[in-house]
PDB file of N, CA and C in Angstrom:
ATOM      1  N   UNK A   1       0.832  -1.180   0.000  1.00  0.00           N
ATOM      2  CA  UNK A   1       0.000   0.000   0.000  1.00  0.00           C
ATOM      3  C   UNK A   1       0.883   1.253   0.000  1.00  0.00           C
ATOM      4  N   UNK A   2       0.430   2.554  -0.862  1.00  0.00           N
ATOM      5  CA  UNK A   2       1.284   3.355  -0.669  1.00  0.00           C
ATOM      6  C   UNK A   2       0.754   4.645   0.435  1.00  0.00           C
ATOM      7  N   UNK A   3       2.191   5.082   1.221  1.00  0.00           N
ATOM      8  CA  UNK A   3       2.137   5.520   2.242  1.00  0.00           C
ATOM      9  C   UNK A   3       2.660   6.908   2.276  1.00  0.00           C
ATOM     10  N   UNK A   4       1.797   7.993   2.248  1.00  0.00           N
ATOM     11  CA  UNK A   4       2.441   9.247   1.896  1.00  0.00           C
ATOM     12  C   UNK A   4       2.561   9.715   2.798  1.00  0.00           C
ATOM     13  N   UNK A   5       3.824  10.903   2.691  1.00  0.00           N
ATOM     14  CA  UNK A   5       4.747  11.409   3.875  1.00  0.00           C
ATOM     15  C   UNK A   5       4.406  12.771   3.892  1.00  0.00           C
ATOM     16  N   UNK A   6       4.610  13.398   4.559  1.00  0.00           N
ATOM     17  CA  UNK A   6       4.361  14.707   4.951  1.00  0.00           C
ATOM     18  C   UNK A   6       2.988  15.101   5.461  1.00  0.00           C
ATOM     19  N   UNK A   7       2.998  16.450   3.864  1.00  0.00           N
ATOM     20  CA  UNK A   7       1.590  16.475   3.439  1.00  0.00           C
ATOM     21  C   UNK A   7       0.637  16.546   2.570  1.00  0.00           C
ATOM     22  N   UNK A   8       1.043  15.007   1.986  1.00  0.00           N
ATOM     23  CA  UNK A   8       0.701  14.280   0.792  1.00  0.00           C
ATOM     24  C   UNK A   8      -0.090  13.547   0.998  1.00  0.00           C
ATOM     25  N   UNK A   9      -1.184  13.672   0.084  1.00  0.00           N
ATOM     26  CA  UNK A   9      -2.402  12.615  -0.160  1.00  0.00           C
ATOM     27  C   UNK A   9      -2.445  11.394  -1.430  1.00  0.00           C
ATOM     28  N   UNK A  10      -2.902  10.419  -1.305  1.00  0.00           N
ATOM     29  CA  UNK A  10      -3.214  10.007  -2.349  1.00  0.00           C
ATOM     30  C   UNK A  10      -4.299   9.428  -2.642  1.00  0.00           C
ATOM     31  N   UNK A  11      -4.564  10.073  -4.176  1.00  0.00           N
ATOM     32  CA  UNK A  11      -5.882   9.517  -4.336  1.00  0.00           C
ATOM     33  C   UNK A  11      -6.201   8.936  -5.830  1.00  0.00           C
ATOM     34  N   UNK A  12      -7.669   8.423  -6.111  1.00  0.00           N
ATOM     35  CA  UNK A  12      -7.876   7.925  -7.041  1.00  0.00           C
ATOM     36  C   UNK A  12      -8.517   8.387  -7.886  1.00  0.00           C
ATOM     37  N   UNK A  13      -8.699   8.766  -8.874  1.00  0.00           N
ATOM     38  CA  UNK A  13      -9.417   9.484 -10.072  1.00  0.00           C
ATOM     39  C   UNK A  13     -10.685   9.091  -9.783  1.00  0.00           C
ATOM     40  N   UNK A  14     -12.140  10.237 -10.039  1.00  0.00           N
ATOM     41  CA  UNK A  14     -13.131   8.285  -9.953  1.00  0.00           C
ATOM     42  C   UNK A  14     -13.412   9.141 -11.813  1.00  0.00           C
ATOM     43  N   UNK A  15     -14.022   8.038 -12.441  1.00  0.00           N
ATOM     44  CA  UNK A  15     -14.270   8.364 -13.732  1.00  0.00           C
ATOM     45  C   UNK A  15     -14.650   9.651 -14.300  1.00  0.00           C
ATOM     46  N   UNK A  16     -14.361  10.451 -15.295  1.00  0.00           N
ATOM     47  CA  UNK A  16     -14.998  11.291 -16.073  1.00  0.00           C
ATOM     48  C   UNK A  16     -16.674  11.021 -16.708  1.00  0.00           C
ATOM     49  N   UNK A  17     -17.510  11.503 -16.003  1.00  0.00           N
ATOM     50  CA  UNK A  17     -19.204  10.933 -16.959  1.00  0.00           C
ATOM     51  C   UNK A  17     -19.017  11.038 -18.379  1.00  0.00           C
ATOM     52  N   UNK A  18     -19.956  10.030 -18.928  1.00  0.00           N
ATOM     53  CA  UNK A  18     -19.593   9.634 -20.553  1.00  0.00           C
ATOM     54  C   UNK A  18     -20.798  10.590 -20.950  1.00  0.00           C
ATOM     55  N   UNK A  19     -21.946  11.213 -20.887  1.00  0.00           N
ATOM     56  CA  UNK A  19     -23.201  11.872 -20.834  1.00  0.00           C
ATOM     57  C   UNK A  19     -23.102  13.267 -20.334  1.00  0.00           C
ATOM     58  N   UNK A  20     -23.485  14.223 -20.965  1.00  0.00           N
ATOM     59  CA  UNK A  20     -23.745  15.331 -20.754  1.00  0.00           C
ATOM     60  C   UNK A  20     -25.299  15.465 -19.253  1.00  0.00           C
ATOM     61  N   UNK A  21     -25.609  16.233 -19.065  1.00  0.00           N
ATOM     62  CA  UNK A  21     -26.792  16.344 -18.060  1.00  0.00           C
ATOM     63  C   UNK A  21     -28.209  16.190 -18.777  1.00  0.00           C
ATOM     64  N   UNK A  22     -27.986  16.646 -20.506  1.00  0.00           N
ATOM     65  CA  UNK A  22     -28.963  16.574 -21.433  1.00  0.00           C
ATOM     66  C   UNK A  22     -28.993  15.398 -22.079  1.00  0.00           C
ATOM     67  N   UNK A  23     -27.818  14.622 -21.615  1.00  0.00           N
ATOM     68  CA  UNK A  23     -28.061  12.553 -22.160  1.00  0.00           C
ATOM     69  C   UNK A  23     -27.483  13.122 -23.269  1.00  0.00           C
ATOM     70  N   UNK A  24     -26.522  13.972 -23.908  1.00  0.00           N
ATOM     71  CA  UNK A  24     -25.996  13.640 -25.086  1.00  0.00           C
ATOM     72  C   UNK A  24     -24.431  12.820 -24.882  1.00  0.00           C
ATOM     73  N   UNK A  25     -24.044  12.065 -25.682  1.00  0.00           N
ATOM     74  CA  UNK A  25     -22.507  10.935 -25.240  1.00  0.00           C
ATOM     75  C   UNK A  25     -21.759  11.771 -25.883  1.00  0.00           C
ATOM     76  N   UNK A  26     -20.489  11.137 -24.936  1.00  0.00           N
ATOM     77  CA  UNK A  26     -19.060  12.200 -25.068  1.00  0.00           C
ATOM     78  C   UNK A  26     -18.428  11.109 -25.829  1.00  0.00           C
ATOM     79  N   UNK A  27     -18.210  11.855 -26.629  1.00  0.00           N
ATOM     80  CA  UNK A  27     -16.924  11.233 -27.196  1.00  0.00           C
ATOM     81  C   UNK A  27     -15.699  11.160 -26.826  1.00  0.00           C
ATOM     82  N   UNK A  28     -14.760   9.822 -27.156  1.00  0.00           N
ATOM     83  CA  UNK A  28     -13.211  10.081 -26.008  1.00  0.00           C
ATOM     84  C   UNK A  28     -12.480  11.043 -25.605  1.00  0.00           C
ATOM     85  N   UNK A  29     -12.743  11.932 -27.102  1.00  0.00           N
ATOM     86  CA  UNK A  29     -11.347  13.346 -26.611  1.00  0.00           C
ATOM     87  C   UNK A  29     -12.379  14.249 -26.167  1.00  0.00           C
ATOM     88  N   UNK A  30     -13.667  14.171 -26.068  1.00  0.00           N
ATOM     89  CA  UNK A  30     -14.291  14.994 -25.422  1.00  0.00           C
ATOM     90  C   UNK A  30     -14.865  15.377 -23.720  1.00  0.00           C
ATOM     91  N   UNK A  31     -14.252  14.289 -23.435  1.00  0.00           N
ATOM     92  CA  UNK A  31     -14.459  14.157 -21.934  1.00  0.00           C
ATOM     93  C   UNK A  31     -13.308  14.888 -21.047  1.00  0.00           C
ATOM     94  N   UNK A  32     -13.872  15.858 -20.323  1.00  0.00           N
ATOM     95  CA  UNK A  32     -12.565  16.715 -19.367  1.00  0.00           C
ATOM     96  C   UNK A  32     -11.807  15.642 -18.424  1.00  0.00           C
ATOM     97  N   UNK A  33     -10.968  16.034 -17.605  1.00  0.00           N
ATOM     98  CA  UNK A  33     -10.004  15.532 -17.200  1.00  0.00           C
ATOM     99  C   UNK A  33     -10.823  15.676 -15.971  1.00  0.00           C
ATOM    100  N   UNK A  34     -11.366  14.303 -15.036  1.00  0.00           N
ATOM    101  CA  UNK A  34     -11.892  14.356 -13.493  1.00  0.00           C
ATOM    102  C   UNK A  34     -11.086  14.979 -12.954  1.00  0.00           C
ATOM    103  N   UNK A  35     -11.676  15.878 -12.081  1.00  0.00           N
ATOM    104  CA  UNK A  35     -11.149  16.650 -11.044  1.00  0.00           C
ATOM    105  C   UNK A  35     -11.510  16.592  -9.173  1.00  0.00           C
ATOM    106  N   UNK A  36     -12.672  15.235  -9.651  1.00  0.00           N
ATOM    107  CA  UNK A  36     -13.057  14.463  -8.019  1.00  0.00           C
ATOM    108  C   UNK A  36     -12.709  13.042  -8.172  1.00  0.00           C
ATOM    109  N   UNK A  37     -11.717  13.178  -6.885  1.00  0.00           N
ATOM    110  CA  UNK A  37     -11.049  12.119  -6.914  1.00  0.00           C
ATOM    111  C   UNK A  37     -11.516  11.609  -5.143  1.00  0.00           C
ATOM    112  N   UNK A  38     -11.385  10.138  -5.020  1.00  0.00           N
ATOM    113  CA  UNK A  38     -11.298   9.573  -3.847  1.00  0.00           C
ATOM    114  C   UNK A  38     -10.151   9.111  -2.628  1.00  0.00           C
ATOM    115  N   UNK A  39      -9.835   9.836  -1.756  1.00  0.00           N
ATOM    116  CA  UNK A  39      -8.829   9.897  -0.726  1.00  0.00           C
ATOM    117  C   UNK A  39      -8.319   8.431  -0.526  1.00  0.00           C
ATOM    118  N   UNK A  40      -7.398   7.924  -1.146  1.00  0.00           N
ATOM    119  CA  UNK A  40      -7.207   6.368  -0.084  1.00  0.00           C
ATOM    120  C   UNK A  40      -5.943   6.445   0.861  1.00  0.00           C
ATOM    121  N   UNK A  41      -5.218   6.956   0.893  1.00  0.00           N
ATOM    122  CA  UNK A  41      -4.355   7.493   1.700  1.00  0.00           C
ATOM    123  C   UNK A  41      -4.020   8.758   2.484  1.00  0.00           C
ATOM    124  N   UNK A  42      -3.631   9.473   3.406  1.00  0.00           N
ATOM    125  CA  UNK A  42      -3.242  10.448   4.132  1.00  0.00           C
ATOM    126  C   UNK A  42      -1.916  10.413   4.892  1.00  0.00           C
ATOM    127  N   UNK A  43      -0.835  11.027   4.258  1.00  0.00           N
ATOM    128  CA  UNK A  43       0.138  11.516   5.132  1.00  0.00           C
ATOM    129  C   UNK A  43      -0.242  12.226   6.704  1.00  0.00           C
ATOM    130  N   UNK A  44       0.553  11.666   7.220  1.00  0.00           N
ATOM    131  CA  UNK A  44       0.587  12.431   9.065  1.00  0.00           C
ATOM    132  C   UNK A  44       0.493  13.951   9.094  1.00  0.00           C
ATOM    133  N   UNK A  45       0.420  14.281   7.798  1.00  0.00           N
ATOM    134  CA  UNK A  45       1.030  16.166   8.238  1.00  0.00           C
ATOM    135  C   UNK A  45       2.069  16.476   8.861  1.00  0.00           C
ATOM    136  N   UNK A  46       2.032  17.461  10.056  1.00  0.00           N
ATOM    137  CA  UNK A  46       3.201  17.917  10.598  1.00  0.00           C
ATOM    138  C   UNK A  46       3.531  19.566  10.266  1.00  0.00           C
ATOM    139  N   UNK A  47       5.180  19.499  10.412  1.00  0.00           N
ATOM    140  CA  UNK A  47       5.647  21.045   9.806  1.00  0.00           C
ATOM    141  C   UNK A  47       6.181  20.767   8.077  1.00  0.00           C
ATOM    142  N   UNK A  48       5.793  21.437   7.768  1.00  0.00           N
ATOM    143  CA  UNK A  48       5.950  21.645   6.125  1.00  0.00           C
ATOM    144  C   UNK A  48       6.489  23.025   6.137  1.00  0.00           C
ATOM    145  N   UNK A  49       8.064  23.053   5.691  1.00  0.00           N
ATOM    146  CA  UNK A  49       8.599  24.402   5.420  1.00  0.00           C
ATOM    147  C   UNK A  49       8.343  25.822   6.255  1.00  0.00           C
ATOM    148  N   UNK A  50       8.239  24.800   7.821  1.00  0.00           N
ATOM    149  CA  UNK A  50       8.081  26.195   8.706  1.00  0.00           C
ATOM    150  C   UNK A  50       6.607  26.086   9.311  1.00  0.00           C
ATOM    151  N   UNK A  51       5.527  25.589   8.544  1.00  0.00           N
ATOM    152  CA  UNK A  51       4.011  26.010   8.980  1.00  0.00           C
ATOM    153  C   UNK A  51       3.449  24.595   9.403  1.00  0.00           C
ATOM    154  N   UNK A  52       2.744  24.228  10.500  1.00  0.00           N
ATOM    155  CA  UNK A  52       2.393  23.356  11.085  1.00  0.00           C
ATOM    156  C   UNK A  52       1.032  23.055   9.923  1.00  0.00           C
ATOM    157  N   UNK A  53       0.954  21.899   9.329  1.00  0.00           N
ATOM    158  CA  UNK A  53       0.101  21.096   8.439  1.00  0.00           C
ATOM    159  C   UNK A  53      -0.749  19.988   9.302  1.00  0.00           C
ATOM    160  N   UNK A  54      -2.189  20.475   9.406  1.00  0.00           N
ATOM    161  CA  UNK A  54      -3.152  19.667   9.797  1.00  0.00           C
ATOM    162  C   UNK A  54      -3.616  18.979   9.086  1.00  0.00           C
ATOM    163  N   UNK A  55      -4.078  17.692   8.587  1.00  0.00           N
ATOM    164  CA  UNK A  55      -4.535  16.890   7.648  1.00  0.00           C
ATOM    165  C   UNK A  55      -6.486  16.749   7.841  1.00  0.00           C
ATOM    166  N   UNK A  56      -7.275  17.542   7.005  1.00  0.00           N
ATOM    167  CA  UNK A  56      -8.495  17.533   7.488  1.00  0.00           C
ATOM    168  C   UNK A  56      -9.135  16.892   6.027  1.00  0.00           C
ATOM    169  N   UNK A  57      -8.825  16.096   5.418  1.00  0.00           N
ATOM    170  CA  UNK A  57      -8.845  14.672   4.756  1.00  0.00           C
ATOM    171  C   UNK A  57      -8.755  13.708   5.653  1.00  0.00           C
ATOM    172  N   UNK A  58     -10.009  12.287   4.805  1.00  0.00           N
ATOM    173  CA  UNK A  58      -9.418  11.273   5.716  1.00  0.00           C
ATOM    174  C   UNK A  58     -10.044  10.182   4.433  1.00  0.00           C
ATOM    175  N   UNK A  59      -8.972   8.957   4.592  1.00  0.00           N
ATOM    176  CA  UNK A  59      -9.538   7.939   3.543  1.00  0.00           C
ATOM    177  C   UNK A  59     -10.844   7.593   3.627  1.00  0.00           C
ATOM    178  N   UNK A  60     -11.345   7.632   2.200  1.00  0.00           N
ATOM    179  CA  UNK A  60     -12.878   7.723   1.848  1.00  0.00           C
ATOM    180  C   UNK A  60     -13.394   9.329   1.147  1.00  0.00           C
ATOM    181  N   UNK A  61     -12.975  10.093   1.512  1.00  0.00           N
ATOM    182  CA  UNK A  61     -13.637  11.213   1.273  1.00  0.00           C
ATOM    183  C   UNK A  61     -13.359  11.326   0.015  1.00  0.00           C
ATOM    184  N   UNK A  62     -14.403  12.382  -0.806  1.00  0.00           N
ATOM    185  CA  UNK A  62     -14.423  12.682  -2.020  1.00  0.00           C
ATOM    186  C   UNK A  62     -14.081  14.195  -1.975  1.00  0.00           C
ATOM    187  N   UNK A  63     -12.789  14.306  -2.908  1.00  0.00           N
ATOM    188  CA  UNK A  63     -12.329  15.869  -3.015  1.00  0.00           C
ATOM    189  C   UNK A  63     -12.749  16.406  -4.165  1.00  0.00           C
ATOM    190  N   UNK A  64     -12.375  17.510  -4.554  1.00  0.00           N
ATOM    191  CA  UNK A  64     -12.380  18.725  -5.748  1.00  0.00           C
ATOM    192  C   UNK A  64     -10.768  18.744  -5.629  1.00  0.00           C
ATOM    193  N   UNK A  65      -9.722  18.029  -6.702  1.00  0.00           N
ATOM    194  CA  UNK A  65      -8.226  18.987  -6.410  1.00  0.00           C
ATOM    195  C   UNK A  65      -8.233  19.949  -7.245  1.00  0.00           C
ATOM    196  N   UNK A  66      -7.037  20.585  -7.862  1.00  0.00           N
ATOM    197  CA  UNK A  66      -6.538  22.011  -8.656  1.00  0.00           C
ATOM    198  C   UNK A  66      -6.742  20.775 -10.038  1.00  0.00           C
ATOM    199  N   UNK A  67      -6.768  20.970 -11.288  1.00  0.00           N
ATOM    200  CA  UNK A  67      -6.844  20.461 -12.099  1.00  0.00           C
ATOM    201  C   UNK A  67      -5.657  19.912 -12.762  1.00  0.00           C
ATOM    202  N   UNK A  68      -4.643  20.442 -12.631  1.00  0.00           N
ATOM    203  CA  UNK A  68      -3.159  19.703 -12.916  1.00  0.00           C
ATOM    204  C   UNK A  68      -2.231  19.499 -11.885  1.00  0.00           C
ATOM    205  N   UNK A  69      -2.936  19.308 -10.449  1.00  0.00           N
ATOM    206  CA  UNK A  69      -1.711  19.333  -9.586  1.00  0.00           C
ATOM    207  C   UNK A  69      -1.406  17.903  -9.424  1.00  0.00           C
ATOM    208  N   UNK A  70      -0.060  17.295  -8.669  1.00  0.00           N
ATOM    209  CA  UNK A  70      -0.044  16.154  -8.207  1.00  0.00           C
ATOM    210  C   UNK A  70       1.061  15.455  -9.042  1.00  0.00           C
ATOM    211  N   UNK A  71       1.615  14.338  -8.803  1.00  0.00           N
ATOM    212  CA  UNK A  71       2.026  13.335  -9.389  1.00  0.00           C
ATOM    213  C   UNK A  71       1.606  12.194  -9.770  1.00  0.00           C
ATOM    214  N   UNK A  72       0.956  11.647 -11.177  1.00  0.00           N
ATOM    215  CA  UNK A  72       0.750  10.387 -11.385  1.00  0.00           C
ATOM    216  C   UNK A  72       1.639   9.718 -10.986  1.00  0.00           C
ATOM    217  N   UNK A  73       1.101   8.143 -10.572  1.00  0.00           N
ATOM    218  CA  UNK A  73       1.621   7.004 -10.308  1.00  0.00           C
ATOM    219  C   UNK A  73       0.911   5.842 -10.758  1.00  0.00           C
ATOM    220  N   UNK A  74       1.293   4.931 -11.457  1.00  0.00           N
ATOM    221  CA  UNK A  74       0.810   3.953 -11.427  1.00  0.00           C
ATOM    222  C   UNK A  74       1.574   2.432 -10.452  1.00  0.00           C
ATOM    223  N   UNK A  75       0.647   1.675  -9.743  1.00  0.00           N
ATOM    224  CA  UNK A  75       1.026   0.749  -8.580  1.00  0.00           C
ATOM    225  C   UNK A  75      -0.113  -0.128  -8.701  1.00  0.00           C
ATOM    226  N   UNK A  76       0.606  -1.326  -8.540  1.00  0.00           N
ATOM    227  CA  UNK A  76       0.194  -2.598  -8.781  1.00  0.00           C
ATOM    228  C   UNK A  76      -1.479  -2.642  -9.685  1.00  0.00           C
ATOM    229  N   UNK A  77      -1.024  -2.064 -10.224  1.00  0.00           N
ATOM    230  CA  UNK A  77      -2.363  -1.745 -11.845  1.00  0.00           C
ATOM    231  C   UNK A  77      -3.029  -0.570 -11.673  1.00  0.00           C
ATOM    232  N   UNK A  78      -2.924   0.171 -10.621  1.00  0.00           N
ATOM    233  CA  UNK A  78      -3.824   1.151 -10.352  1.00  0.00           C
ATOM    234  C   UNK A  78      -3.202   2.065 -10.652  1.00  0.00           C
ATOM    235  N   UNK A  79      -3.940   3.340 -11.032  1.00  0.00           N
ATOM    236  CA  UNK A  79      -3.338   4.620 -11.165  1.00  0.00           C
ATOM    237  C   UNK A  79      -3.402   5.461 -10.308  1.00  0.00           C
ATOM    238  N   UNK A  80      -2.902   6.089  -9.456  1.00  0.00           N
ATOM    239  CA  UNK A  80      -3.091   7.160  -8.695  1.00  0.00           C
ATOM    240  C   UNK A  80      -2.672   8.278  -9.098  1.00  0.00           C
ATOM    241  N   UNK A  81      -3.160   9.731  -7.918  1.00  0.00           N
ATOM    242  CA  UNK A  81      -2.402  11.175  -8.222  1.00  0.00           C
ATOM    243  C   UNK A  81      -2.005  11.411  -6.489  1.00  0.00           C
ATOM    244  N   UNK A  82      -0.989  11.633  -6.389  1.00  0.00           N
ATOM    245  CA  UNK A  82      -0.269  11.857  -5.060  1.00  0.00           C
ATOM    246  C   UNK A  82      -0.448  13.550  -5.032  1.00  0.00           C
ATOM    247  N   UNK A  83      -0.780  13.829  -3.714  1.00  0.00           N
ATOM    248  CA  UNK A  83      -0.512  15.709  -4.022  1.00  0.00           C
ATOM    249  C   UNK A  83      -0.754  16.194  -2.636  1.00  0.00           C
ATOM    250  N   UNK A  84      -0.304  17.184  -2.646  1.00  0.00           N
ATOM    251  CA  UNK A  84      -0.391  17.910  -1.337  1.00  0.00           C
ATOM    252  C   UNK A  84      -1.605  18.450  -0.672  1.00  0.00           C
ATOM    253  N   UNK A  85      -1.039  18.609   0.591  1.00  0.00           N
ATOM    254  CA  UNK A  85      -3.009  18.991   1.083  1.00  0.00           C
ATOM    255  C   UNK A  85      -3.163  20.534   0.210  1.00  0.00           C
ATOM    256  N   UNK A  86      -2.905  20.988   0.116  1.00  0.00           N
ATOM    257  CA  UNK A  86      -3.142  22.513  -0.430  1.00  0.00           C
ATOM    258  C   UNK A  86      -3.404  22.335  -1.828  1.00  0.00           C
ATOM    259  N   UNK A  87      -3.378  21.383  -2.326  1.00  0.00           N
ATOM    260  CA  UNK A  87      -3.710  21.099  -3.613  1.00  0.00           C
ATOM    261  C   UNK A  87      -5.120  20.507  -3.784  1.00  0.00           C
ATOM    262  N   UNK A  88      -5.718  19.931  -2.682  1.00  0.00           N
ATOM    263  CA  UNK A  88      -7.434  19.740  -2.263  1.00  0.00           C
ATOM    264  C   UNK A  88      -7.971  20.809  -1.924  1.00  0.00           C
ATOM    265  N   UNK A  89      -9.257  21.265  -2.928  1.00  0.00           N
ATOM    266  CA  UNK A  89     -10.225  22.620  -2.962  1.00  0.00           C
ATOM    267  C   UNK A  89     -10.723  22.425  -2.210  1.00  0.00           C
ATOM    268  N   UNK A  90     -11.798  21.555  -2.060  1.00  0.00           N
ATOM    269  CA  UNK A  90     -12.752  21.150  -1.231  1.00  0.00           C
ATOM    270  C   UNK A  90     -13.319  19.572  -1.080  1.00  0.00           C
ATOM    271  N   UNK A  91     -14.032  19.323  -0.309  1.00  0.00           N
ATOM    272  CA  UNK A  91     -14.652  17.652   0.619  1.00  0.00           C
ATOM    273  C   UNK A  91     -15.718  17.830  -0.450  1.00  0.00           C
ATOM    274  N   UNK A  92     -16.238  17.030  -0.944  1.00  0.00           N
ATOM    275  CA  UNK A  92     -17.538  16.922  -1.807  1.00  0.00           C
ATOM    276  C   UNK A  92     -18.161  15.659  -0.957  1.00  0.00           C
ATOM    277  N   UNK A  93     -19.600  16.558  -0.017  1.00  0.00           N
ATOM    278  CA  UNK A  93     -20.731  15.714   0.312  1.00  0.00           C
ATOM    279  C   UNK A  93     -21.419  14.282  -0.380  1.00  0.00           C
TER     280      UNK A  93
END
């Protein structure tokens, strides 16, 4: 399992919808790049460059990140995006 350090998250893409809200289908290059992804990991936090980092993520939750932040990874078939807490907008209910 991967185990992120600091204050690094990792998480999982969940799919891009293939359907518009009006039921029209996306075509492949037409689908944006998901930007809610699912938490399966949490770094401890701590001090990060001076400023004490609280981790208010927790595995399970569904985020909003920045749209290009993070590092892909792919691990044992899966793909992940590793990224910092400041790189999560918001918790999506």
């Amino acid at each position: 399992m991967l185990k992120p350090l600091n204050d690094r998250v990792v998480l999982k893409m969940v799919e891009a919808q293939e359907t518009t809200a009006s039921g029209i289908i996306l075509a492949g290059a037409a689908k944006e790049k998901p930007e809610i992804a699912e938490v399966v990991a949490v770094g401890p936090g701590g001090v990060v460059d001076g400023n004490k980092i609280e981790m208010t993520v927790k595995e399970g939750d569904k985020v909003i990140m920045s749209k290009y932040a993070g590092t892909e990874v792919k691990y044992q078939g899966q793909e992940y995006v590793i990224v910092r807490m400041g790189d999560i907008l918001a918790i999506v209910d």
